[in-house]
Protein backbone atom coordinates (compact mmCIF):
# COMPACT_ATOMS: atom_id res chain seq x y z
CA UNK A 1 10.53 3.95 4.09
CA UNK A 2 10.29 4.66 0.73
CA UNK A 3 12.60 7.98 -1.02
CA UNK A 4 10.22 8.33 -4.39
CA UNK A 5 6.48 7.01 -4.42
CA UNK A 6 5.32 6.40 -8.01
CA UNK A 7 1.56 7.69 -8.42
CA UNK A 8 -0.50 6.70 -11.86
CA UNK A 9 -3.73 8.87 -11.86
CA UNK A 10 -7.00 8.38 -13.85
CA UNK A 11 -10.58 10.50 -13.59
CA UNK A 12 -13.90 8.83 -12.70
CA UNK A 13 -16.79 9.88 -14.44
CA UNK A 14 -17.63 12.41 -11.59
CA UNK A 15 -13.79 13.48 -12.50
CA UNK A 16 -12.16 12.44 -9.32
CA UNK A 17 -8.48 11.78 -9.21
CA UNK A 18 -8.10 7.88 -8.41
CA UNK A 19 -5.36 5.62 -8.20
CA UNK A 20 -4.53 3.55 -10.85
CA UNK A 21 -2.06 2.57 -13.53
CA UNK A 22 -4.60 0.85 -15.30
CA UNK A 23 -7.29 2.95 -16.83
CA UNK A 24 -9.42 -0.41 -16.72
CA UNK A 25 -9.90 -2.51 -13.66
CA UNK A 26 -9.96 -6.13 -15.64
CA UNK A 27 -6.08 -6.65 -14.13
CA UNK A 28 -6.34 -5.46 -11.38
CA UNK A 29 -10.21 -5.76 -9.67
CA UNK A 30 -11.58 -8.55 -12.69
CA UNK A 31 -14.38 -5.70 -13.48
CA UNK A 32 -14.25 -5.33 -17.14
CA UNK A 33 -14.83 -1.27 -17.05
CA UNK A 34 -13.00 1.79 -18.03
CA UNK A 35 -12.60 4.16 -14.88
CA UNK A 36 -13.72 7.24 -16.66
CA UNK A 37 -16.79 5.31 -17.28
CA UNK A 38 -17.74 4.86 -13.25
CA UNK A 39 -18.45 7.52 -10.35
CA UNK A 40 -16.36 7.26 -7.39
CA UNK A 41 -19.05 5.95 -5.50
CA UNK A 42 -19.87 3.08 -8.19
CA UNK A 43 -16.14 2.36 -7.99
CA UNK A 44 -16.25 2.50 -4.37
CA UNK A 45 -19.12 0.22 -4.17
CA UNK A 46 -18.19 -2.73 -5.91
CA UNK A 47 -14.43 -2.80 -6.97
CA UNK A 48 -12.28 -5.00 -4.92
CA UNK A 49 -8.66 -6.00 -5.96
CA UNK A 50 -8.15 -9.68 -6.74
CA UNK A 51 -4.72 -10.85 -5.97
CA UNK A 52 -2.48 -9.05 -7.64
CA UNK A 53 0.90 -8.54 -5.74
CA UNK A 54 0.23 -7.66 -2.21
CA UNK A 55 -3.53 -6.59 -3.06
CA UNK A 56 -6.38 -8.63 -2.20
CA UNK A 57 -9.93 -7.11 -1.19
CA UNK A 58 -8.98 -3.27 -1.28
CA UNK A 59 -11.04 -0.87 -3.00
CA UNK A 60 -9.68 1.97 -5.69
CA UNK A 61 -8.09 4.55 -3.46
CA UNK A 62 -8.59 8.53 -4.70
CA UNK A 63 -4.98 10.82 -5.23
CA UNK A 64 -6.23 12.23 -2.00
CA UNK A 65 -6.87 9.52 0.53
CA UNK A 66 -3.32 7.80 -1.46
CA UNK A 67 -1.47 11.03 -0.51
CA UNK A 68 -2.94 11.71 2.70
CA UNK A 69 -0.50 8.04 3.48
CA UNK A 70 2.21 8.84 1.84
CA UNK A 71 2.78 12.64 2.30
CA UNK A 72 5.78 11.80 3.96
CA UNK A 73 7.76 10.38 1.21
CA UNK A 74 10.40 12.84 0.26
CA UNK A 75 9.60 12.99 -3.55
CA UNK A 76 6.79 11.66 -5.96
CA UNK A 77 7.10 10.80 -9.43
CA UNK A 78 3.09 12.06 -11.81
CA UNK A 79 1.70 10.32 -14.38
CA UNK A 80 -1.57 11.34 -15.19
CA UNK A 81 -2.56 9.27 -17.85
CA UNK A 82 -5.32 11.33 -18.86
CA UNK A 83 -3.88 14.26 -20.45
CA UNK A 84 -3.53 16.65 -22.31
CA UNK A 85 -7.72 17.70 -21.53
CA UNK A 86 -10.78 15.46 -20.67
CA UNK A 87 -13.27 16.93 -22.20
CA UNK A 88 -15.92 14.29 -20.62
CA UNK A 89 -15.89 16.67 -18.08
CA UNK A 90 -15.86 19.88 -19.63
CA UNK A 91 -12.53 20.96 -19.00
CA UNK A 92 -9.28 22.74 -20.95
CA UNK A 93 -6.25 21.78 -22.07
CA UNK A 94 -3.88 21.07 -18.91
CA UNK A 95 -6.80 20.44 -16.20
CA UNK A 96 -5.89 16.92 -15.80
CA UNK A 97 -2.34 17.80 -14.00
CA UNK A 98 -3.70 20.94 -12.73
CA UNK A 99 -6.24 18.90 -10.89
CA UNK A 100 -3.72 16.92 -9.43
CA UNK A 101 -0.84 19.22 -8.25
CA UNK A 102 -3.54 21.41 -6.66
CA UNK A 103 -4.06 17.86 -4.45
CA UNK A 104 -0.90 17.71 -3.64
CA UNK A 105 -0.99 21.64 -2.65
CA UNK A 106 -4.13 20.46 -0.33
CA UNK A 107 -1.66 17.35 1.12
CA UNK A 108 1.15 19.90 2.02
CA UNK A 109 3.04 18.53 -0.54
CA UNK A 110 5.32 21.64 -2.09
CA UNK A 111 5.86 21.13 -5.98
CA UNK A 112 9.89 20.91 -6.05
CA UNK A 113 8.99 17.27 -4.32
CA UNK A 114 6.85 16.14 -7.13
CA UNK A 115 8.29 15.36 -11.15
CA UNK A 116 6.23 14.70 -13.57
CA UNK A 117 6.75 11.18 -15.35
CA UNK A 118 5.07 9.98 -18.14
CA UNK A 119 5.57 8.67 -21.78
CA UNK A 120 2.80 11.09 -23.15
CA UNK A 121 4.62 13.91 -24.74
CA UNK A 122 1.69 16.46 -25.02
CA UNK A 123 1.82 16.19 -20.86
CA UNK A 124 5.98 17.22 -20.81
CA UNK A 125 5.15 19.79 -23.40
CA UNK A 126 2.47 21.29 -21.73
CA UNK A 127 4.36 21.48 -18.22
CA UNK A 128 7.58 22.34 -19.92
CA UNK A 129 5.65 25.55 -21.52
CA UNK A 130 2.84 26.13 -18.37
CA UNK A 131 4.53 24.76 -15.53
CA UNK A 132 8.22 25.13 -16.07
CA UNK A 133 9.41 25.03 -11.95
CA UNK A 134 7.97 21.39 -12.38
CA UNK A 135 10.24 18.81 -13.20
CA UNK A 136 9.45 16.23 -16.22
CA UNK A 137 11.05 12.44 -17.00
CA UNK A 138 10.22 11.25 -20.44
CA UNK A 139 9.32 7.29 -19.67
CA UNK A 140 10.81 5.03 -22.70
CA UNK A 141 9.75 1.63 -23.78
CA UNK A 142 12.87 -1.13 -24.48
CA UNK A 143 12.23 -3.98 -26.31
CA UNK A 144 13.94 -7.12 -27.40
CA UNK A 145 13.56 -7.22 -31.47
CA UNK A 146 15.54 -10.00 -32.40
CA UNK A 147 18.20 -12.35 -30.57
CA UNK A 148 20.83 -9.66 -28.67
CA UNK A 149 19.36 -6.48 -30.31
CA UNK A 150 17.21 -4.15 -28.61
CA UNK A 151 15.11 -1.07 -29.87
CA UNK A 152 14.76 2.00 -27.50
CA UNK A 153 11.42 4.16 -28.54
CA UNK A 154 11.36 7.44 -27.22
CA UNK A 155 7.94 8.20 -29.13
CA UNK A 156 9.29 11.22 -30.35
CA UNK A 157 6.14 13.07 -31.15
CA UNK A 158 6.86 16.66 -31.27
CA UNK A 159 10.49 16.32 -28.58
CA UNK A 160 13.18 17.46 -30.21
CA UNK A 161 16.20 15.40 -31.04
CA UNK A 162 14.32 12.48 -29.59
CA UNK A 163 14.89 9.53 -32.09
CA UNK A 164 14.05 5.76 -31.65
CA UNK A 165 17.61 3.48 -31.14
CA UNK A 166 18.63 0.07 -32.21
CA UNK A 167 21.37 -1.87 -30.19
CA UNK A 168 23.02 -4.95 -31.25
């Protein structure tokens, strides 16, 4: 049993919370199509994972079936990767986590359990200012530039004090 369950979000077109890291399904199902571009029920209909790690044959789960499994896991890590508005479906700045916290509500999930986690700095500002009782982790990228050095981007944005690092 799991302590933390990592959970990547993206909208259909019908703005339904799926699961996803990917906001394409070319990795993962071999469908060359954007997410946001389908309904559920398109989705539903023909994507089937190929095998990629211990997938083969499932179809795109939504945040609320995916939670409805793992409502037991003592803490979940966010990251709704389309933030900070999606104005495809009409709606304002901050929907997008709105949306999916109020799932979670629906799951009996309480928000001290949940942290938001993402590398998009407009979602950790908007929570941080909107949402302060929920907790945020700023992802990072690390990358090898040259033989023994590294460069650590923060994406600073508008963070403060956050500044890209080289290590040698």
């Amino acid at each position: 049993k799991a302590d933390l369950m990592k959970i990547d979000v993206h909208y259909t077109r019908d703005a339904v919370p799926v699961l996803s890291h990917d906001g394409t399904l070319k990795r993962t199902m071999n469908w060359n199509v954007r997410i946001k571009d389908k309904t559920l029920e398109e989705l539903k209909a023909k994507g089937r994972f190929v095998q990629v790690g211990g997938y083969k044959g499932e179809r795109i789960m939504t945040l609320q079936e995916g939670l409805a499994i793992v409502r037991e896991c003592p803490e979940f890590w966010l990251d709704t990767k389309t933030f900070p508005k999606a104005p495809e479906f009409g709606w304002k700045k901050g929907s997008c986590l709105e949306v999916c916290l109020q799932e979670f509500e629906k799951a009996g999930i309480s928000r001290n359990r949940i942290i938001l986690a993402t590398f998009n700095d407009k979602s950790i500002l908007y929570a941080k200012e909107n949402i302060p009782e929920l907790r945020r982790i700023k992802h990072i990228y690390i990358k090898q530039i040259s033989d023994g050095c590294i460069e650590i981007n923060f994406h600073p944005g508008k963070l403060k004090n956050a500044k890209n690092i080289v290590s040698c």
